[in-house]
Protein backbone atom coordinates (compact mmCIF):
# COMPACT_ATOMS: atom_id res chain seq x y z
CA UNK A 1 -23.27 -37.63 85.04
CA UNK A 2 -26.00 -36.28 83.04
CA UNK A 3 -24.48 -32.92 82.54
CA UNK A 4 -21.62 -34.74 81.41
CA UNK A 5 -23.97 -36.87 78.60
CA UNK A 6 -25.19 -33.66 77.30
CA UNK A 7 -22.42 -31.71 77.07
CA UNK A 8 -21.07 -34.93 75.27
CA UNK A 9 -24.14 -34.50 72.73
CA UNK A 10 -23.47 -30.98 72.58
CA UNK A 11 -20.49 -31.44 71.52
CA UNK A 12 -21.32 -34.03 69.00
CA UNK A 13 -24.41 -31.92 67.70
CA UNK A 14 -21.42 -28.99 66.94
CA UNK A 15 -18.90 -31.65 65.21
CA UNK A 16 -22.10 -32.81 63.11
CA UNK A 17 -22.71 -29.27 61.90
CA UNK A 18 -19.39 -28.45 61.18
CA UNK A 19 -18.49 -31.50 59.34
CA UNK A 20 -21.65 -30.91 57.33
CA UNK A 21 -20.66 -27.35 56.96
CA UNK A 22 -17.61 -28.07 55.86
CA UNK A 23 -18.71 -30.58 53.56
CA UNK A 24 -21.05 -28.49 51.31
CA UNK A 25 -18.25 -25.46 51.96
CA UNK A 26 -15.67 -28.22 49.87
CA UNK A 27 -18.36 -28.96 47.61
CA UNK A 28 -18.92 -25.65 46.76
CA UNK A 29 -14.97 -24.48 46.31
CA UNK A 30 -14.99 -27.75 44.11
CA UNK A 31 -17.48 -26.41 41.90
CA UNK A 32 -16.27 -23.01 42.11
CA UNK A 33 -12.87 -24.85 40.71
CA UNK A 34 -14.49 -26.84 37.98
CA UNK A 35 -16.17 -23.60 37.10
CA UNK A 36 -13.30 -21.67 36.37
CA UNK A 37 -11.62 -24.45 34.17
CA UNK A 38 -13.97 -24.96 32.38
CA UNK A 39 -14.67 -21.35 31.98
CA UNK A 40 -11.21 -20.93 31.23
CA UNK A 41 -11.29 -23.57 28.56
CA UNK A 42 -14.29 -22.02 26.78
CA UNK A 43 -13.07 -18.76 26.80
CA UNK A 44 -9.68 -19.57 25.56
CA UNK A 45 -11.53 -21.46 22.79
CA UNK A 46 -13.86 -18.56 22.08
CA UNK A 47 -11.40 -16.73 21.34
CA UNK A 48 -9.12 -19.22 18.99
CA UNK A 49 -12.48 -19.59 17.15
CA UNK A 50 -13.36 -15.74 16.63
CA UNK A 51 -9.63 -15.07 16.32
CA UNK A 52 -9.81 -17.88 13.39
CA UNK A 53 -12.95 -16.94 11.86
CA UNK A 54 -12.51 -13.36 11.62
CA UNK A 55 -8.93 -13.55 10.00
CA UNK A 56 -10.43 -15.46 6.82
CA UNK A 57 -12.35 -12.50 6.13
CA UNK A 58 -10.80 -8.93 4.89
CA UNK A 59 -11.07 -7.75 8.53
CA UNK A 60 -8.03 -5.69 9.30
CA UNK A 61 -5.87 -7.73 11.59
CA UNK A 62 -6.19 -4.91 14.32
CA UNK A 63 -9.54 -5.63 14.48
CA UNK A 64 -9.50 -9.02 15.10
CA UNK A 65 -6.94 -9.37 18.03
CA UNK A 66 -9.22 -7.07 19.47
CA UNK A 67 -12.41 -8.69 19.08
CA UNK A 68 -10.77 -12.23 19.90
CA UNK A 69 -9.38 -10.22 23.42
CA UNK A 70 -12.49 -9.20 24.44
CA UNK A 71 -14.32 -12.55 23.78
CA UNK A 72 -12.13 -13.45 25.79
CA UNK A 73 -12.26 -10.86 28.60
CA UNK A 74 -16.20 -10.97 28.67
CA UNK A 75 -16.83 -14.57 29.47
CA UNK A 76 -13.81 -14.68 32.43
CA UNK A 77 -15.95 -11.65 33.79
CA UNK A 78 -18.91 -14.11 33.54
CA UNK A 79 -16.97 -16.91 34.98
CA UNK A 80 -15.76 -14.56 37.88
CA UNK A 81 -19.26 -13.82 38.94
CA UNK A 82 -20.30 -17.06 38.53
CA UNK A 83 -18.01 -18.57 41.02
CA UNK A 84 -18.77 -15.57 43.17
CA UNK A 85 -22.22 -16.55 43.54
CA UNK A 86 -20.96 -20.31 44.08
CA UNK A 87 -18.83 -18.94 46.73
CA UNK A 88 -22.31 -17.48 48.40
CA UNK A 89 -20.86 -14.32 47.66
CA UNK A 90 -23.67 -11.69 47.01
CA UNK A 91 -23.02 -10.84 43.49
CA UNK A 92 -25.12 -7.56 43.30
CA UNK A 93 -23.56 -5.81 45.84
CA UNK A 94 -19.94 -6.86 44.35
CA UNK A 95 -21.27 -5.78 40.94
CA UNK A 96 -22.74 -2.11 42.44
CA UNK A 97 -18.97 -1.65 44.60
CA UNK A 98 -16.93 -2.14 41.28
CA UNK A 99 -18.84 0.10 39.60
CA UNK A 100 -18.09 2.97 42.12
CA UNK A 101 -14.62 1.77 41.65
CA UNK A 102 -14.61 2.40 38.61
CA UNK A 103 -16.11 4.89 38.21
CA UNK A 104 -13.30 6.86 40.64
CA UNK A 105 -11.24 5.46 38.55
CA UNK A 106 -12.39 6.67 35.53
CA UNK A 107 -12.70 9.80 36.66
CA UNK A 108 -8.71 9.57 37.64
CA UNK A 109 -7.69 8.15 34.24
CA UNK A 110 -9.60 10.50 31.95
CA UNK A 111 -7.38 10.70 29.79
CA UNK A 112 -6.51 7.16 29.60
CA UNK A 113 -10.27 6.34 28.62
CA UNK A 114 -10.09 8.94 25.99
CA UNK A 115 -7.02 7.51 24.04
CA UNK A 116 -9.13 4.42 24.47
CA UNK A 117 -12.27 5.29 22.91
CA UNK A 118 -10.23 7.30 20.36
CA UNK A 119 -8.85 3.58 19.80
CA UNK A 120 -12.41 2.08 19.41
CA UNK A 121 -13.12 4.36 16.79
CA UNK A 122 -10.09 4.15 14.47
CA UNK A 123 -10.38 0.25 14.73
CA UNK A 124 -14.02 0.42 13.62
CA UNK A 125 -13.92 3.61 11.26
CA UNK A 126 -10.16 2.89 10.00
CA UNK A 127 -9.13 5.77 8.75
CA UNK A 128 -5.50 3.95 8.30
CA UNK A 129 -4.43 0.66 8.53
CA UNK A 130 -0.71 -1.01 9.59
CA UNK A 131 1.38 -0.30 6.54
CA UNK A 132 -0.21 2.77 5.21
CA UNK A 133 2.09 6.27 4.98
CA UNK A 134 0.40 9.08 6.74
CA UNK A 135 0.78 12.42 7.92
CA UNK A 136 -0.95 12.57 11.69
CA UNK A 137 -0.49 15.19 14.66
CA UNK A 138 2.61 16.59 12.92
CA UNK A 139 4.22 13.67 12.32
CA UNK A 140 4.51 11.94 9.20
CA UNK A 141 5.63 7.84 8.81
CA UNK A 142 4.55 4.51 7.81
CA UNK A 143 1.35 3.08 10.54
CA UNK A 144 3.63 -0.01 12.70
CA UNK A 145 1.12 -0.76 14.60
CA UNK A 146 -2.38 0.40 15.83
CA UNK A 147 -3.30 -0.49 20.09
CA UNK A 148 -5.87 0.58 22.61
CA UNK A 149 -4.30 3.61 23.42
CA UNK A 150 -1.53 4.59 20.98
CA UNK A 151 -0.23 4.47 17.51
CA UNK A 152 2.85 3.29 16.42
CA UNK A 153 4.50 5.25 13.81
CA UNK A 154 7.36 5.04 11.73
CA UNK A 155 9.21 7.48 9.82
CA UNK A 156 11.43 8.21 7.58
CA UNK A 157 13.99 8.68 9.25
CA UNK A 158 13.84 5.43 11.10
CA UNK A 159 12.61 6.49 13.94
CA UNK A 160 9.48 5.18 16.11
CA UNK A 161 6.86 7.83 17.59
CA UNK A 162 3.76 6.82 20.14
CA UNK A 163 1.25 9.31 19.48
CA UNK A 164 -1.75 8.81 21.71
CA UNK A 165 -5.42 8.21 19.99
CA UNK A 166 -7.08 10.77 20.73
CA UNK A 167 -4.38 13.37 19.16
CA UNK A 168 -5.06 11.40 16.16
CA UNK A 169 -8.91 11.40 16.47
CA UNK A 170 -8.81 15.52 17.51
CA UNK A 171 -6.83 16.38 14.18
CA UNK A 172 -6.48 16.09 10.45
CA UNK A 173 -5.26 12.60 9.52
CA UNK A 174 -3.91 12.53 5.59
CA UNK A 175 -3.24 9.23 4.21
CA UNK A 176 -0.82 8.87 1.60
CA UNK A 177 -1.46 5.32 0.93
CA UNK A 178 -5.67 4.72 -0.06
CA UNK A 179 -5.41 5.97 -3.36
CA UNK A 180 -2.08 3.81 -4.32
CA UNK A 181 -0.97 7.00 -5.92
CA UNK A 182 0.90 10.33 -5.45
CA UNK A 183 1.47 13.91 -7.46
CA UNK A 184 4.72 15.19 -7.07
CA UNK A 185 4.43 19.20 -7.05
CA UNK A 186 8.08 20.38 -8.51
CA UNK A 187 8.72 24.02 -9.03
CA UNK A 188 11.81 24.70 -11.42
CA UNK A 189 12.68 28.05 -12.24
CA UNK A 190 14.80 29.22 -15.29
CA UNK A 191 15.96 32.49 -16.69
CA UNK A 192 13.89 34.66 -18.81
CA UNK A 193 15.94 34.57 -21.91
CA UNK A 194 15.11 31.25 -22.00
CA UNK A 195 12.92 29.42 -24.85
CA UNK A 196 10.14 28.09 -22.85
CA UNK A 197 8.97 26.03 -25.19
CA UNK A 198 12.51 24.09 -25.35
CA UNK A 199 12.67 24.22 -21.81
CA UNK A 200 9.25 22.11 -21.12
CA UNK A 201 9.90 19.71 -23.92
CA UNK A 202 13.24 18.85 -22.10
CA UNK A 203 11.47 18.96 -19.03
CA UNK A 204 8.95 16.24 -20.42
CA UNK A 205 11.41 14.32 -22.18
CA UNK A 206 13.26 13.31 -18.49
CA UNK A 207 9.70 12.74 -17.22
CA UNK A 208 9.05 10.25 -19.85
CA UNK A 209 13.06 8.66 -19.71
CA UNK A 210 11.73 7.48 -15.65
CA UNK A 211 9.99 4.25 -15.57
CA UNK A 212 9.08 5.26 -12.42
CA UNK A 213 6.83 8.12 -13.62
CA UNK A 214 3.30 6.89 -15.02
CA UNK A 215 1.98 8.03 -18.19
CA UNK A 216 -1.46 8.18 -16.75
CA UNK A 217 -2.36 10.75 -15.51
CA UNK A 218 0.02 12.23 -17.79
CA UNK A 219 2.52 14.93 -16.45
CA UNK A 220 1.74 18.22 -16.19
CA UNK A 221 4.16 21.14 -17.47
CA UNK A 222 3.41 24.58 -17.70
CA UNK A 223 4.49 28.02 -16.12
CA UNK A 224 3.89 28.64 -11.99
CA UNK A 225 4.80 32.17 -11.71
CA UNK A 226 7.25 34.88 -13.25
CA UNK A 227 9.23 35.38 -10.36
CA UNK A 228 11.40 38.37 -9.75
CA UNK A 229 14.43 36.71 -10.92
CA UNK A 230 13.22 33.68 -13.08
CA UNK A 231 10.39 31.95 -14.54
CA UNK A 232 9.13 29.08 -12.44
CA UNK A 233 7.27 26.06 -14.16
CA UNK A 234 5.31 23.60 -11.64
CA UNK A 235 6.11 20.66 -12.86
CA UNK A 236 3.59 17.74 -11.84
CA UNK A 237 4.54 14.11 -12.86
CA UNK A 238 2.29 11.16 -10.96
CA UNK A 239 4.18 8.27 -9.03
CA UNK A 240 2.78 5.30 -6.80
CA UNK A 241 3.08 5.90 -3.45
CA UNK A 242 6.62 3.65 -2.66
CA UNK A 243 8.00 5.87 -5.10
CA UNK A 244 7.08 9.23 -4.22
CA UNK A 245 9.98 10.50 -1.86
CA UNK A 246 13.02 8.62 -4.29
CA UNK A 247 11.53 9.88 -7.39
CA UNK A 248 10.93 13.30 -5.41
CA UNK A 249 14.95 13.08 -4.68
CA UNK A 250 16.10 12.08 -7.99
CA UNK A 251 14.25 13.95 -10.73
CA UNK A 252 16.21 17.56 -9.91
CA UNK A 253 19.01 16.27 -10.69
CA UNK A 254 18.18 14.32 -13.79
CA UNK A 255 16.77 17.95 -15.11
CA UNK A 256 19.50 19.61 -13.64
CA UNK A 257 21.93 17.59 -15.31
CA UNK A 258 20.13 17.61 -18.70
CA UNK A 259 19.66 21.46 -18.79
CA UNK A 260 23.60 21.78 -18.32
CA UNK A 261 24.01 19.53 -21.59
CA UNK A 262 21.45 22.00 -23.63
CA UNK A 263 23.12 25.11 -21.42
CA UNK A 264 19.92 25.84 -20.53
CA UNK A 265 20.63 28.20 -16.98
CA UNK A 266 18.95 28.28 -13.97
CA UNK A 267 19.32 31.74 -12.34
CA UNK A 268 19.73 32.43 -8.95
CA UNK A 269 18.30 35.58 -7.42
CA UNK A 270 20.13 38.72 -7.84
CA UNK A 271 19.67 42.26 -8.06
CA UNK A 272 20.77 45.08 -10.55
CA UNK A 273 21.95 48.12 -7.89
CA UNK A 274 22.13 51.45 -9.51
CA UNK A 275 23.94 54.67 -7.56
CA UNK A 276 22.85 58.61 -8.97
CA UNK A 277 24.15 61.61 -7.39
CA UNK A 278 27.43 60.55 -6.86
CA UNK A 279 30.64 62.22 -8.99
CA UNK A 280 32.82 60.53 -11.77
CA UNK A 281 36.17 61.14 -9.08
């Protein structure tokens, strides 16, 4: 009888502890719930409020979806640990295991981490922005759009090329768009019997006829190079960037046309070939 009273307390002892254990264990996933809501909630508004603040400024818009992101990122990392450590879950030695993690994995995705850092800088330095027309890794098209890891470009000729950051941070990078304007360099060559003063006050006169063309800086006119077969003038007129490759198109033909009204000609190259030695039969 009395082994069967204390294995009755025993018993009752053990349902005690567990029922408290599982008590404070519910308590604790509760909080650990809470936690991440509300975490959630003041990350999420974090980020609305950086996201909103930052695009009433002149920040480029780049710049703040990534800011706003990693608002956002940082305090769910904070939140993670945080019900972790609710959880009983020794933080430290987490923390110490996923940075040998990543640090295999960085050493894995090398490449990966340099198109990303290659992305922190042109974000923060900005050598280009989404819109501007530039000339990058041997590619040359208007900026679509500027991530982590790759730029967006498109050209010309409609078509969309990823280059990866750090091509773009390892080479030259021209930009066609800061300056808002563009020289065109022309070369037009004409025969050597020609009046060369006629020929560049033509030349000028279609210059000045397109509106496209500005007047300052004022077109430049004046002989290249006497060429084996003609004289070549650079011509060097000064557009705005939008209209640097249709004014680039157009204005041969507008001189090419106007020198066939004056019958002013345009050689091409030939040579004179002269025989000796050879008999009048």
């Amino acid at each position: 009888m009395e082994s069967l009273l204390g294995q009755l307390e025993l018993f009752s002892n053990l349902f005690e502890q567990l029922q408290q254990v599982g008590l404070a264990l519910g308590l604790n996933i509760g909080v650990a719930i809470a936690i991440f809501f509300v975490g959630r909630w003041v990350a999420q508004f974090l980020r609305r409020f950086v996201r909103k603040t930052l695009g009433k400024t002149r920040i480029d818009p780049t710049l703040v979806a990534f800011a706003s992101n990693m608002s956002y990122y940082v305090v769910m990392a904070f939140v993670l640990l945080a019900i972790l450590g609710q959880l009983g879950i020794e933080t430290t030695s987490l923390i110490a295991l996923i940075g040998a993690a990543g640090l295999a994995v960085g050493l894995s995705l090398q490449g990966s981490l340099a198109n990303f850092a290659a992305g922190i800088l042109l974000i923060i330095f900005r050598p280009f922005r989404v819109g501007d027309w530039i000339d990058a890794s041997g590619v040359s098209g208007y900026v679509e759009d500027i991530e982590l890891l790759t730029t967006i470009l498109h050209t010309l000729d409609n078509r969309t090329v990823v280059i990866p950051n750090r091509k773009l941070t390892d080479d030259n990078i021209i930009n066609y768009s800061t300056r808002g304007t563009l020289r065109l360099d022309l070369v037009v060559g004409v025969a050597y019997d020609s009046d060369l003063k006629q020929v560049k006050t033509i030349i000028r006169q279609v210059l000045s006829e397109d509106e496209r063309i500005l007047s300052q800086p004022a077109p430049t006119v004046g002989v290249l190079e006497l060429a084996d077969s003609s004289i070549n003038l650079a011509v060097r007129p000064w557009v705005s960037t939008a209209d640097y490759v249709p004014v680039s198109l157009s204005i041969y033909e507008a001189i090419k046309i106007r020198f066939d009204e004056i019958g002013i000609e345009i050689p091409f190259p030939q040579r004179d070939l002269h025989v000796y030695g050879l008999s009048r039969e």
